[in-house]
Protein backbone atom coordinates (compact mmCIF):
# COMPACT_ATOMS: atom_id res chain seq x y z
CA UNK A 1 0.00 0.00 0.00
CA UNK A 2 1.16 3.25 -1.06
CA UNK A 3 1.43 6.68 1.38
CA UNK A 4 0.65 10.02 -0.22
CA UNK A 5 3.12 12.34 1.75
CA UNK A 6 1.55 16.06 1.30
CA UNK A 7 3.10 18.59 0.12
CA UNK A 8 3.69 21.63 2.74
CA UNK A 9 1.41 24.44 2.45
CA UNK A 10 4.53 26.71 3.61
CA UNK A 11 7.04 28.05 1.38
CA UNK A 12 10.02 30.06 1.70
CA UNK A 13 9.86 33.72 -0.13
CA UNK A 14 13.00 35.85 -1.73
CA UNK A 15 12.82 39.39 -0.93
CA UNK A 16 14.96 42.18 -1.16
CA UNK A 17 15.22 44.90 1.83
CA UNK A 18 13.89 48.37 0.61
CA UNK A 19 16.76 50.32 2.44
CA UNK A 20 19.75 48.93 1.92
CA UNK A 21 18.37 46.33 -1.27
CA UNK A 22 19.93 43.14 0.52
CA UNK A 23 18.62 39.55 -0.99
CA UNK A 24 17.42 37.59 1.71
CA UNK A 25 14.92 34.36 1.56
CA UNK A 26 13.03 34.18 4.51
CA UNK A 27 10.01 32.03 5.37
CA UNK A 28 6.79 32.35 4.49
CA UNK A 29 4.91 31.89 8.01
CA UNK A 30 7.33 33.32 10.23
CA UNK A 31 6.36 33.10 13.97
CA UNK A 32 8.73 35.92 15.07
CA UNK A 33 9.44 39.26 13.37
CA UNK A 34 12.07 39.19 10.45
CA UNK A 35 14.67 41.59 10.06
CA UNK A 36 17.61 42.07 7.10
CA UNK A 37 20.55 40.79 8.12
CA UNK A 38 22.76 43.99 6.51
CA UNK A 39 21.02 46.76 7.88
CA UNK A 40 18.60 45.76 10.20
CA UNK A 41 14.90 47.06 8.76
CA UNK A 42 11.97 44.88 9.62
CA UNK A 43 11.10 42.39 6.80
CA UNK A 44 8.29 40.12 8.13
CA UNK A 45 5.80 39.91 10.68
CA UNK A 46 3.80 37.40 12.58
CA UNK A 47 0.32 37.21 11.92
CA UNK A 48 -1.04 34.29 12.85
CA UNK A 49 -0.87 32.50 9.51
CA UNK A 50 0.79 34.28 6.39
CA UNK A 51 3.50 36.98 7.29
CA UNK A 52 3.00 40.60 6.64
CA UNK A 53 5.76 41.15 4.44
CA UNK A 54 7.23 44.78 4.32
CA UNK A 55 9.57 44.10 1.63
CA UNK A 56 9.65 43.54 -2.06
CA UNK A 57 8.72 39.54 -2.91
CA UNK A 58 11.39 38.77 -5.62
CA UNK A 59 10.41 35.01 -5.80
CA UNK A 60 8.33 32.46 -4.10
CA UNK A 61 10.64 29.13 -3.92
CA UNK A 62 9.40 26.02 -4.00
């Protein structure tokens, strides 16, 4: 007998900082804020589900 294995509902998103215009993947569903990793500036928020993203989306990866 065969097992389906799902595929996650989560996926991890490019996005570049609007300050400082750093690359940075970061997750989709983050469960604590998100910040860039050159300069600092909030990325991502928690929401509860889906992150508010504050930055440009470059690329959803799969």
């Amino acid at each position: 007998m065969k097992e389906l294995i799902r595929e996650p509902k989560s996926k991890f998103i490019k996005v570049s900082c609007s300050k400082c215009k750093n690359n940075q993947i970061i997750f989709g569903k983050p469960a604590s804020k998100v910040v860039c990793t050159v300069c600092g500036k909030e990325l991502a928020d928690p929401s509860g589900g889906k992150g508010m993203i504050k930055a440009r989306i470059l690329e959803v990866l799969s």
